[in-house]
N, C-alpha and C. Protein backbone atom coordinates (compact mmCIF):
# COMPACT_ATOMS: atom_id res chain seq x y z
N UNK A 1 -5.60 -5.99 9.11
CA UNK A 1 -6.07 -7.34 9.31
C UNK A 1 -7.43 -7.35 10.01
N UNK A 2 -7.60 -6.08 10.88
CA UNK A 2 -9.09 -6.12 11.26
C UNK A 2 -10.33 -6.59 10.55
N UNK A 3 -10.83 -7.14 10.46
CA UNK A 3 -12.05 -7.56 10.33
C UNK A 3 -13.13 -5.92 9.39
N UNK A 4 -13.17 -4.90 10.34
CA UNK A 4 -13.65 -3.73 9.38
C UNK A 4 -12.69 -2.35 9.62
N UNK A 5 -11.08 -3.24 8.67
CA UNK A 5 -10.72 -2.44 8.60
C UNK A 5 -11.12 -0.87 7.25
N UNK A 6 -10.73 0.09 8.27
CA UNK A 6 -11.43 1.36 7.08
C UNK A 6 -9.88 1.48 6.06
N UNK A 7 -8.47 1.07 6.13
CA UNK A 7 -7.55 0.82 5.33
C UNK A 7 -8.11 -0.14 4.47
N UNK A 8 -8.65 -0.80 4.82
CA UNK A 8 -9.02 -2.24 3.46
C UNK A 8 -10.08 -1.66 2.43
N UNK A 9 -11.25 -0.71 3.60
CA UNK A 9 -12.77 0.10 2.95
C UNK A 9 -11.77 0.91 1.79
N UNK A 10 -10.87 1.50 2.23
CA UNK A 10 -10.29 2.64 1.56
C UNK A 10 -9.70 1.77 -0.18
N UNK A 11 -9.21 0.46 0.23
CA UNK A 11 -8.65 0.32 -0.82
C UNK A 11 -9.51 -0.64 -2.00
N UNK A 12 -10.65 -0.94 -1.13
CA UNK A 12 -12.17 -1.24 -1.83
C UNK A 12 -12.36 -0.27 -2.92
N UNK A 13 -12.24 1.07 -2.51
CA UNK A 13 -13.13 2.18 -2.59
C UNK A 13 -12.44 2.36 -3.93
N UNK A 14 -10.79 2.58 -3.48
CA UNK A 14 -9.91 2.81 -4.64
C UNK A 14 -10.26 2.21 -5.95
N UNK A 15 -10.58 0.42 -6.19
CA UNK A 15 -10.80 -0.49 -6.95
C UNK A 15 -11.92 0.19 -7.82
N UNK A 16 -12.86 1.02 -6.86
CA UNK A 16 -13.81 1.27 -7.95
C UNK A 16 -13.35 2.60 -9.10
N UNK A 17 -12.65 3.01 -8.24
CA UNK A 17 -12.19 4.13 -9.22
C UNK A 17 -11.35 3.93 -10.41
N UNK A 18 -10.81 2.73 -10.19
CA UNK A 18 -9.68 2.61 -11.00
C UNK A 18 -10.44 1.88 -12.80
N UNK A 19 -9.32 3.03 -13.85
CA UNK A 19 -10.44 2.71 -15.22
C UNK A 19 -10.20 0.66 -15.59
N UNK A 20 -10.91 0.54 -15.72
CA UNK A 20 -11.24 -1.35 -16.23
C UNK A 20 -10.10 -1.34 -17.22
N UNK A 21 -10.34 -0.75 -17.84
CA UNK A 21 -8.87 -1.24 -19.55
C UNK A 21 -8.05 -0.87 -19.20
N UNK A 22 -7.35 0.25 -17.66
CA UNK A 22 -6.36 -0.45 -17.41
C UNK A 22 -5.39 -0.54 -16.11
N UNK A 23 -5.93 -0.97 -15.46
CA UNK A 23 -5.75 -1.20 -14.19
C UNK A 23 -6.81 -1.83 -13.08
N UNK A 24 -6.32 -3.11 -12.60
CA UNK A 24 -7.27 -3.64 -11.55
C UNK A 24 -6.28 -3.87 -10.35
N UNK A 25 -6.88 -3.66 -9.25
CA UNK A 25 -6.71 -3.85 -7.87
C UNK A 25 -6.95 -5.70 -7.18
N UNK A 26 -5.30 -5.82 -6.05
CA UNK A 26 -5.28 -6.85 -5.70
C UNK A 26 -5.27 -6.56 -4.30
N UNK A 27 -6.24 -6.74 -3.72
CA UNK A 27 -5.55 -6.41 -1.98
C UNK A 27 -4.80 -7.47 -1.49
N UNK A 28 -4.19 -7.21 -0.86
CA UNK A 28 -2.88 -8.19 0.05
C UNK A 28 -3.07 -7.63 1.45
N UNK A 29 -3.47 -8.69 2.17
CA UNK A 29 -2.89 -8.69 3.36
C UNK A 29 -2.34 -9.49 4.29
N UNK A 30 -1.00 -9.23 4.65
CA UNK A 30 -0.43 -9.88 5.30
C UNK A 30 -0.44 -10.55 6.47
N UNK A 31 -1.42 -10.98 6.73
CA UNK A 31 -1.21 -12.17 7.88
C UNK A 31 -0.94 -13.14 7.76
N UNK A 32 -0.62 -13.59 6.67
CA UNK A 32 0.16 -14.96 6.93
C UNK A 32 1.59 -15.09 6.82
N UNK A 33 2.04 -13.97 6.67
CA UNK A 33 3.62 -13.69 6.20
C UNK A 33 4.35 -13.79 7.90
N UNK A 34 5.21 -14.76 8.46
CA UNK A 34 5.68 -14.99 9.68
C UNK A 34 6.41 -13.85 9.84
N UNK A 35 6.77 -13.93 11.07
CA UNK A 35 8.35 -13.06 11.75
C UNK A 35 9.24 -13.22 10.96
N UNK A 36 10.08 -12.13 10.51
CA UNK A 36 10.74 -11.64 9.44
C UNK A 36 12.09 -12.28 10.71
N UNK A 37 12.89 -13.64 9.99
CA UNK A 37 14.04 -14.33 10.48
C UNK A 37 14.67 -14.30 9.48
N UNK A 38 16.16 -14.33 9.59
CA UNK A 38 16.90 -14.08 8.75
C UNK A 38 17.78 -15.53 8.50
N UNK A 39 17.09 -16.26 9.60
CA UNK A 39 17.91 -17.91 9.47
C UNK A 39 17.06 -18.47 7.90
N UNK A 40 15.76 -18.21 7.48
CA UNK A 40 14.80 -18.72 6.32
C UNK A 40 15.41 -17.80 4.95
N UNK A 41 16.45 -17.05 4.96
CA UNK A 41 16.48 -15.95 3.74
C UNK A 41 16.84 -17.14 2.59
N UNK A 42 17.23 -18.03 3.21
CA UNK A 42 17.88 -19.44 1.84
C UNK A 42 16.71 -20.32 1.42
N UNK A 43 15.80 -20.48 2.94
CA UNK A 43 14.89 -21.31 1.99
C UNK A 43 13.37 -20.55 2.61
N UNK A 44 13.01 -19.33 1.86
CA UNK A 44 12.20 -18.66 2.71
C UNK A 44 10.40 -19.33 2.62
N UNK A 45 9.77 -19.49 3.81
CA UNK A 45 8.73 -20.01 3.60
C UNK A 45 7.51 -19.52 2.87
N UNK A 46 6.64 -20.60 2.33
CA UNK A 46 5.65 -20.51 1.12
C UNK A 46 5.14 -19.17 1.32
N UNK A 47 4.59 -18.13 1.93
CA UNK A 47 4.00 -16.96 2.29
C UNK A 47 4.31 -16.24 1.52
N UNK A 48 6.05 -16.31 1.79
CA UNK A 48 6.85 -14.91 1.46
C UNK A 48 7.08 -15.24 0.14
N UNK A 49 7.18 -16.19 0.04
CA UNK A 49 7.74 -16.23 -1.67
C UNK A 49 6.13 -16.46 -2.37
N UNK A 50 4.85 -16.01 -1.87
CA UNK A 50 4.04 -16.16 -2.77
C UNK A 50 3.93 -14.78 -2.79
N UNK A 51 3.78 -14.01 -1.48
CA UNK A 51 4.30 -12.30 -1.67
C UNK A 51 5.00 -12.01 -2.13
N UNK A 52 6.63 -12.22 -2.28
CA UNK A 52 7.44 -11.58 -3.49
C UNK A 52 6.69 -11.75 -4.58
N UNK A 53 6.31 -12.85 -4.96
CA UNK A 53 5.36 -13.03 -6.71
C UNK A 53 4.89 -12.20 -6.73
N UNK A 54 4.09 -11.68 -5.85
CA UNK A 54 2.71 -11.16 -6.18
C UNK A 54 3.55 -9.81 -6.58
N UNK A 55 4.13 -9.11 -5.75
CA UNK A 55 5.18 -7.78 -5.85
C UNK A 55 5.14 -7.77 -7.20
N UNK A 56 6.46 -8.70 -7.91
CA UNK A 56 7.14 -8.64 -8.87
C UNK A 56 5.77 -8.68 -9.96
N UNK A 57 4.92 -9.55 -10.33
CA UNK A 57 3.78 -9.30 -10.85
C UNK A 57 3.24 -8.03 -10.96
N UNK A 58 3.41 -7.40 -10.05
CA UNK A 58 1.88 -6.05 -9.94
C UNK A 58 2.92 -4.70 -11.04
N UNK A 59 2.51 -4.14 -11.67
CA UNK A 59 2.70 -3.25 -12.19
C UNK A 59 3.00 -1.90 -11.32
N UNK A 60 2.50 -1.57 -10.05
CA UNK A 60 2.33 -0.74 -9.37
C UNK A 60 1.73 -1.14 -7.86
N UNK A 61 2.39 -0.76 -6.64
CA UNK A 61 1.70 -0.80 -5.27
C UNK A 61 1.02 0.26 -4.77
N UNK A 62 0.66 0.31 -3.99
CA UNK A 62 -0.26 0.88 -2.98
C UNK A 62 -0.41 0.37 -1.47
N UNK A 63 0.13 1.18 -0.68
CA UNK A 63 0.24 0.74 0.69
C UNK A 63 -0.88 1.59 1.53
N UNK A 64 -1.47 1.00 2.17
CA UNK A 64 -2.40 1.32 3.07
C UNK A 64 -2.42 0.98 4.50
N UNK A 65 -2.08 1.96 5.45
CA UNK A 65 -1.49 1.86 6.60
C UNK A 65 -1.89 2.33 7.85
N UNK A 66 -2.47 1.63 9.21
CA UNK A 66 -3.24 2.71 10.18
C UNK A 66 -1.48 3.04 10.83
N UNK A 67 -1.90 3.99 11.84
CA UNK A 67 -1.01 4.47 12.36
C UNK A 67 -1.06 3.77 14.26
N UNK A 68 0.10 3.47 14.18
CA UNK A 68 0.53 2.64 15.69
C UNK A 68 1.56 3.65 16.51
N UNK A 69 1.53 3.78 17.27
CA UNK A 69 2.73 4.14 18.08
C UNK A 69 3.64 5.63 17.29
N UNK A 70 2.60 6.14 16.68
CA UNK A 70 3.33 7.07 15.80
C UNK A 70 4.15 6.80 14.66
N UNK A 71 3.42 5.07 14.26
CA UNK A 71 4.18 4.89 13.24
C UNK A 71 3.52 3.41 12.06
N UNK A 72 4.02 2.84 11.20
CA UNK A 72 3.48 2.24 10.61
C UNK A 72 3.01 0.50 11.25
N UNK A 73 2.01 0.01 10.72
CA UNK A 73 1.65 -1.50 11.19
C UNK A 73 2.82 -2.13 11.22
N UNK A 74 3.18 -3.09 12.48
CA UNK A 74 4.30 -3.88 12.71
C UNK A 74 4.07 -5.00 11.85
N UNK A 75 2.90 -5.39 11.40
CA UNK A 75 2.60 -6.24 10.44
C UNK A 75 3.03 -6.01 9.00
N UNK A 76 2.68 -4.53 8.16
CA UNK A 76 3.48 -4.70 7.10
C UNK A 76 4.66 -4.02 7.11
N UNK A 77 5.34 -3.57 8.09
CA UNK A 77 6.59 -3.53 8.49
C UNK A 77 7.49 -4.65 8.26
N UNK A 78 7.19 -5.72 8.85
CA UNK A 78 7.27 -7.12 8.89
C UNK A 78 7.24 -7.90 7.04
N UNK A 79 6.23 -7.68 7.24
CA UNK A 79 6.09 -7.94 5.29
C UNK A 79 6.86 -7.53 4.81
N UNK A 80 7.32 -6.10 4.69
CA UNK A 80 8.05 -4.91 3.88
C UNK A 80 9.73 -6.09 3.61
N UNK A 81 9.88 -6.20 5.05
CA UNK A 81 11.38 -6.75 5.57
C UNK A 81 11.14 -7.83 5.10
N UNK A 82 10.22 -8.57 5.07
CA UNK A 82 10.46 -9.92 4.20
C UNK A 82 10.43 -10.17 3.04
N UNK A 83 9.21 -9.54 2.31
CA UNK A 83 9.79 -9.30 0.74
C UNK A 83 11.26 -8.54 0.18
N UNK A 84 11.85 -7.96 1.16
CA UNK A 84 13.04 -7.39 0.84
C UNK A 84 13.85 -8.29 1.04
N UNK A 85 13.78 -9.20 1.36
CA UNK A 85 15.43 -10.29 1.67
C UNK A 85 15.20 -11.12 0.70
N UNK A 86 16.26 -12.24 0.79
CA UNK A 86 17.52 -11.88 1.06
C UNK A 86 18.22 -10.55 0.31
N UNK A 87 19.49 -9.69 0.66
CA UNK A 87 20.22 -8.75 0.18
C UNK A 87 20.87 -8.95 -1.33
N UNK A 88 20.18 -8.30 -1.84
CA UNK A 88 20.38 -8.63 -3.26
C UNK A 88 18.83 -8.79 -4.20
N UNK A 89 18.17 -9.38 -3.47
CA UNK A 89 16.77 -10.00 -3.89
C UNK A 89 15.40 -9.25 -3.07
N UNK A 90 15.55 -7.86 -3.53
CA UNK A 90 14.52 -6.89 -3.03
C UNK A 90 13.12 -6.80 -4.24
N UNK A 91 12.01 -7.21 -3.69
CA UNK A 91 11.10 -7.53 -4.71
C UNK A 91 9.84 -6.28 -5.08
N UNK A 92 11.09 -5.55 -4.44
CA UNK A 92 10.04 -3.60 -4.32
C UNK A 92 10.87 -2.88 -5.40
N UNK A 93 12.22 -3.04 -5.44
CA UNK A 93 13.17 -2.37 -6.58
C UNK A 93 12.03 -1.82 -7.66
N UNK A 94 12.11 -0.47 -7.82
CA UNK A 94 11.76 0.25 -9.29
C UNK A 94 10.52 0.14 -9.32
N UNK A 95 9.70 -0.28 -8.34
CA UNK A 95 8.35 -0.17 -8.63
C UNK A 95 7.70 0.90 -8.44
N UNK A 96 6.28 1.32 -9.18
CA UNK A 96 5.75 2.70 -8.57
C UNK A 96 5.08 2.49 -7.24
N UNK A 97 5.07 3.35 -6.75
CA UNK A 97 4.12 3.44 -5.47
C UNK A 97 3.19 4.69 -4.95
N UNK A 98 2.18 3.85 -4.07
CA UNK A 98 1.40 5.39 -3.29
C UNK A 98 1.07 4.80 -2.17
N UNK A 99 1.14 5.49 -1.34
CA UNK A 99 0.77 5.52 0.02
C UNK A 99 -0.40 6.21 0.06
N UNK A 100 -1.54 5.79 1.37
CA UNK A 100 -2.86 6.29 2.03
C UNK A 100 -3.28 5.59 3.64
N UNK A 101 -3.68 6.25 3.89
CA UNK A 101 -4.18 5.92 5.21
C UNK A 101 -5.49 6.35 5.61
N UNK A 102 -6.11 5.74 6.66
CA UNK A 102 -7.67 6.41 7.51
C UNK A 102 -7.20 6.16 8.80
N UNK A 103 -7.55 6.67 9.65
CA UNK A 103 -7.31 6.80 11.00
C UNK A 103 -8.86 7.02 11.83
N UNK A 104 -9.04 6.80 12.55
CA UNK A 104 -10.44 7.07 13.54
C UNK A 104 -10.22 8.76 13.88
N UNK A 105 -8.96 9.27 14.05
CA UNK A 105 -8.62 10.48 15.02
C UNK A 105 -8.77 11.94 13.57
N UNK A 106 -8.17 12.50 14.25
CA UNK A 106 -8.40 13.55 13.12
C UNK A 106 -6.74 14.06 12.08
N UNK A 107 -5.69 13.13 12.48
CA UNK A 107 -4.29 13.11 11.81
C UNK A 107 -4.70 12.39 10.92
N UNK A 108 -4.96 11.42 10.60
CA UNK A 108 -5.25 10.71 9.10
C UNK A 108 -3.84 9.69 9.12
N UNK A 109 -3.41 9.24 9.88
CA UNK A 109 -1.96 8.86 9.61
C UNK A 109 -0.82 9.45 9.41
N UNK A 110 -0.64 10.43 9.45
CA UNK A 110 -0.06 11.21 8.75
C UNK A 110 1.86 10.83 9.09
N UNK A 111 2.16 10.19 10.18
CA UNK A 111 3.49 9.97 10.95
C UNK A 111 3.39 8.48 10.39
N UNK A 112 2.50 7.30 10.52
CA UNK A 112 2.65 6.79 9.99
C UNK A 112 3.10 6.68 8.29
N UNK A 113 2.46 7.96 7.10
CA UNK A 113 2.61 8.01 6.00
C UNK A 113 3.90 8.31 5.75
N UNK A 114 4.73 9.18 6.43
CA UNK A 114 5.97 9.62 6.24
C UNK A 114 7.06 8.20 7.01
N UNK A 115 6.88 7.88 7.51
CA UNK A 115 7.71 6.44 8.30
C UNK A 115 7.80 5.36 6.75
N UNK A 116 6.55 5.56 6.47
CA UNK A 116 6.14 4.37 5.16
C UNK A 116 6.94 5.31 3.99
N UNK A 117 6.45 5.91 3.66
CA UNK A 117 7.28 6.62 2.53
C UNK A 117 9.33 6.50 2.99
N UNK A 118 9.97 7.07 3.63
CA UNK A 118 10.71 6.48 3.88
C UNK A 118 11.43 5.34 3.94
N UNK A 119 10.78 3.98 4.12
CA UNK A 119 11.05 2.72 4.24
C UNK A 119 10.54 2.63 2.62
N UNK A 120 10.13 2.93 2.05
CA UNK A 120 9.58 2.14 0.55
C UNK A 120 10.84 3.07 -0.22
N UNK A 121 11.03 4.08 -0.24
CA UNK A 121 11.98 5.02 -0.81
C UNK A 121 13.49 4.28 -0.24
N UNK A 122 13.93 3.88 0.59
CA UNK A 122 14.71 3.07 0.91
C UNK A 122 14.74 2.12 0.20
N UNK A 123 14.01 1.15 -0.15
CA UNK A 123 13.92 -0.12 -0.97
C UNK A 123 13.81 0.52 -2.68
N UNK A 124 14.35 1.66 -2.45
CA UNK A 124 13.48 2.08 -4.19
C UNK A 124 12.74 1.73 -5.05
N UNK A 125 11.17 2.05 -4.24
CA UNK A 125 10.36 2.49 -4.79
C UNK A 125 10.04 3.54 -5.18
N UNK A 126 9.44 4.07 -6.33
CA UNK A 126 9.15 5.24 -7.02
C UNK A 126 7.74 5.67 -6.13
N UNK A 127 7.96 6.07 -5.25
CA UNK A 127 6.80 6.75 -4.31
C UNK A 127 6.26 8.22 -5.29
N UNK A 128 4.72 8.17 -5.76
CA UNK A 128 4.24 9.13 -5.86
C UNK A 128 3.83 9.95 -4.68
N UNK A 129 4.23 11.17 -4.92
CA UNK A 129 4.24 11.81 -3.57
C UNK A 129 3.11 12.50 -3.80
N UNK A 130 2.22 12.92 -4.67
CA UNK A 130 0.76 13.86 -4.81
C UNK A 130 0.18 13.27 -5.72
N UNK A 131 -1.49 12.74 -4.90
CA UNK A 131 -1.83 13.76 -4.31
C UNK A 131 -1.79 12.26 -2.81
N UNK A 132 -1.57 13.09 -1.75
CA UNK A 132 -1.50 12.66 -0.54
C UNK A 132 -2.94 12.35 0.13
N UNK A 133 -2.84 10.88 0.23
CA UNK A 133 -4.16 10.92 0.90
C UNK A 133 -4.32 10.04 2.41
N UNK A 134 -4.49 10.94 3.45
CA UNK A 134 -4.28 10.93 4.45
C UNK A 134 -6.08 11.05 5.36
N UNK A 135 -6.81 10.08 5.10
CA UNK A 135 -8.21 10.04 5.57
C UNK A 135 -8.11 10.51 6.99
N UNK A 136 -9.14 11.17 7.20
CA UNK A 136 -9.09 11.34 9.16
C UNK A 136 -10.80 11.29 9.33
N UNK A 137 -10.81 10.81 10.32
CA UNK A 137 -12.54 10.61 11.51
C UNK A 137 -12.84 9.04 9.77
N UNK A 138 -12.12 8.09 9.96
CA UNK A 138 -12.97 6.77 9.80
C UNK A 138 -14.14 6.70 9.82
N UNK A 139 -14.77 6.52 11.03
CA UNK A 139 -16.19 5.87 11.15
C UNK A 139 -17.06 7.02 10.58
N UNK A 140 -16.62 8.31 10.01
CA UNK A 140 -17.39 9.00 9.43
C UNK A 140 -17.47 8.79 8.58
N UNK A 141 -16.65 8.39 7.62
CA UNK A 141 -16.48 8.30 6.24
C UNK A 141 -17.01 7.18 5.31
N UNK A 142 -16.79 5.72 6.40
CA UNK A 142 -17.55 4.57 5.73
C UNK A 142 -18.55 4.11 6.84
N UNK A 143 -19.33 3.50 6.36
CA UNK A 143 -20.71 2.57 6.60
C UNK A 143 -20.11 1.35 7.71
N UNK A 144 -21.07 0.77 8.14
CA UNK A 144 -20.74 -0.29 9.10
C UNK A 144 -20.21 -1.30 8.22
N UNK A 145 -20.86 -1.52 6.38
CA UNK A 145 -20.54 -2.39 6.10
C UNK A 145 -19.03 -2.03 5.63
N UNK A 146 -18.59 -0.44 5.68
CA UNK A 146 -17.19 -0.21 5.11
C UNK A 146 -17.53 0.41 3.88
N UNK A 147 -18.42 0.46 3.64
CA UNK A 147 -19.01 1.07 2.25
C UNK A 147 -18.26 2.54 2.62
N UNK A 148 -17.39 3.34 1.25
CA UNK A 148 -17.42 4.97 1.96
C UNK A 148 -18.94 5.82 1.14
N UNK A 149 -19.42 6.86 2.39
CA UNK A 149 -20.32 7.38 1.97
C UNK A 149 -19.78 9.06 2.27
N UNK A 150 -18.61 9.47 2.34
CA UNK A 150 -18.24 10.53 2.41
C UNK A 150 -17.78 11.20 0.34
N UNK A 151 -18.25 11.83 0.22
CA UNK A 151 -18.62 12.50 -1.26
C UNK A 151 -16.96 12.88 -1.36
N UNK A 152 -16.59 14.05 -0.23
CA UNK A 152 -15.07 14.34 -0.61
C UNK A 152 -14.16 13.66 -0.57
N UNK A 153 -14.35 12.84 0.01
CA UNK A 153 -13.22 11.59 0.20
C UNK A 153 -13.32 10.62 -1.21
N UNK A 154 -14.15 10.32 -1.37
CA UNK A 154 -14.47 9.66 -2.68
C UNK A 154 -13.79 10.47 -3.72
N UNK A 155 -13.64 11.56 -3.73
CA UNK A 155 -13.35 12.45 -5.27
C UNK A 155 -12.09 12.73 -4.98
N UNK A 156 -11.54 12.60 -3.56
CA UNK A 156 -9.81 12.53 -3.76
C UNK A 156 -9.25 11.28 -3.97
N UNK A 157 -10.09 10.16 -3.44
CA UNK A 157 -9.50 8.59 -3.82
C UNK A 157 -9.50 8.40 -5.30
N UNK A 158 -10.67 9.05 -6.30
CA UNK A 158 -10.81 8.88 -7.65
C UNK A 158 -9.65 9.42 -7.93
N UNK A 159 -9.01 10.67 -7.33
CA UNK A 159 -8.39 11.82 -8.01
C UNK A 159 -6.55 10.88 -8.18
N UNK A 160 -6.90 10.17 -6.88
CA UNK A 160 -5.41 9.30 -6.52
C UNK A 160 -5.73 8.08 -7.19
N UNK A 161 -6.52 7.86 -7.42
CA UNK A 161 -6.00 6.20 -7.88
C UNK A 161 -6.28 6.60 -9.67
N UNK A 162 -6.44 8.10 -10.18
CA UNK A 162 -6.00 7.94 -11.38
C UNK A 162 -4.54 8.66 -12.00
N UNK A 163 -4.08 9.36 -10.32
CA UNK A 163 -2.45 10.13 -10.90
C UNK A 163 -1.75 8.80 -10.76
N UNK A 164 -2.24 7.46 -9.93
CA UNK A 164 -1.28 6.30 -9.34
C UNK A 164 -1.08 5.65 -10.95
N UNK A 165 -2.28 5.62 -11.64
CA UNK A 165 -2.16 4.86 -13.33
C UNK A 165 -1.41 6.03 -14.25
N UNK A 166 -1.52 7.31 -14.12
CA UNK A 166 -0.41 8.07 -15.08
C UNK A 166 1.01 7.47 -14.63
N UNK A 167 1.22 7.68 -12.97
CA UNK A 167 2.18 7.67 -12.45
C UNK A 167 2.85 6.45 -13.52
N UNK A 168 2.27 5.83 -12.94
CA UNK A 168 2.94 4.10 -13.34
C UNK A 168 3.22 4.12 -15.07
N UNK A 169 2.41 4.81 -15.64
CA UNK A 169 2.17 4.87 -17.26
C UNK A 169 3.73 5.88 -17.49
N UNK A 170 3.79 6.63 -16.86
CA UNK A 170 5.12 7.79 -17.38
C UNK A 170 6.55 6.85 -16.93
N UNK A 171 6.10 6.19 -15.67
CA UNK A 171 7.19 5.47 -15.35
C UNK A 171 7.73 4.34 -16.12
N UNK A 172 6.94 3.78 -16.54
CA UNK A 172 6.96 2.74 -17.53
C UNK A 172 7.44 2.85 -18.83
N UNK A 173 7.12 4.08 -19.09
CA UNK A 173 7.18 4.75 -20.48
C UNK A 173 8.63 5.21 -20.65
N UNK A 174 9.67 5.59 -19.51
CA UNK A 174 10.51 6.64 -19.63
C UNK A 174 11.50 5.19 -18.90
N UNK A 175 11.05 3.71 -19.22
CA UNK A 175 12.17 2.77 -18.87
C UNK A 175 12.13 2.81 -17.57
N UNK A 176 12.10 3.28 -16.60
CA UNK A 176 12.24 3.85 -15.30
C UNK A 176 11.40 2.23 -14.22
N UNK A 177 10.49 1.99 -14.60
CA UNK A 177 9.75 1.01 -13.47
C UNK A 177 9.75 -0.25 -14.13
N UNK A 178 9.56 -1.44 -13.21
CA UNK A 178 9.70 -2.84 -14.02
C UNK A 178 8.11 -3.22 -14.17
């Protein structure tokens, strides 16, 4: 939700990589999605049910995550748990997925990535697990405006956001993802 966040630069960055005929990028971010209450699962407010849409719509996710407390944003933590309710009506079921992160430090997220993988694999999602991209030293990598100007980082985001369109393409193909 930061303002220059390098998770958002990162998933900028992704958009460009991704081929035009077939696949485009939606960023989501959750700040407007409230405290995940379980008294609203009957009549859940406009946020969440414009986030489930969006879920059930997308062909494929991508989660992008800094690392807190040794672990993932309490914010899409929060999201995660609300698009998942009510029990029965999980709006992650069978979808593909990939996880990434940037971090300022030199872990890249990496405790956060495995916390997230876990919780999405829980909700069964089809988590692509390679290639893992786990950014470390941020402010090296992108520009003030967030622009990335790091060359290797760029050629593993290309490298991931085109196994994320096979991914989704084999999954799709073999019945497997909605």
């Amino acid at each position: 939700m930061r303002k220059g966040s390098f998770n958002t630069a990162a998933l900028r960055a992704i958009s460009d990589f991704l081929p035009a005929d077939q696949a485009e990028l939606e960023i989501f971010v959750p700040q407007d999605i409230p405290p995940f209450n379980g008294d609203f699962e009957k009549d859940m407010p406009a946020p969440i049910v414009d986030f489930k849409a969006k879920i059930r719509a997308a062909d494929a996710l991508i989660f992008s995550s800094p690392e807190y407390n040794y672990s993932i944003s309490g914010v899409i933590k929060n999201a995660i748990d609300c698009a998942s309710r009510p029990y029965g009506d999980n709006s992650f079921g069978t979808k593909p997925g990939a996880i990434l992160g940037v971090s300022n430090g030199r872990f890249g997220t990496a405790r956060a990535y495995y916390e997230l993988h876990k919780v999405l694999s829980g909700l069964n999602v089809f988590v692509m697990n390679y290639p893992q991209i786990l950014i470390t030293n941020g402010p090296e990598k992108f520009d003030a405006s967030g622009k990335l100007i790091d060359q290797e980082t760029s050629e593993k985001l290309k490298t991931f956001a085109a196994s994320l369109v096979d991914w989704t393409l084999k999954l799709k193909q073999a019945g497997l993802a909605k």
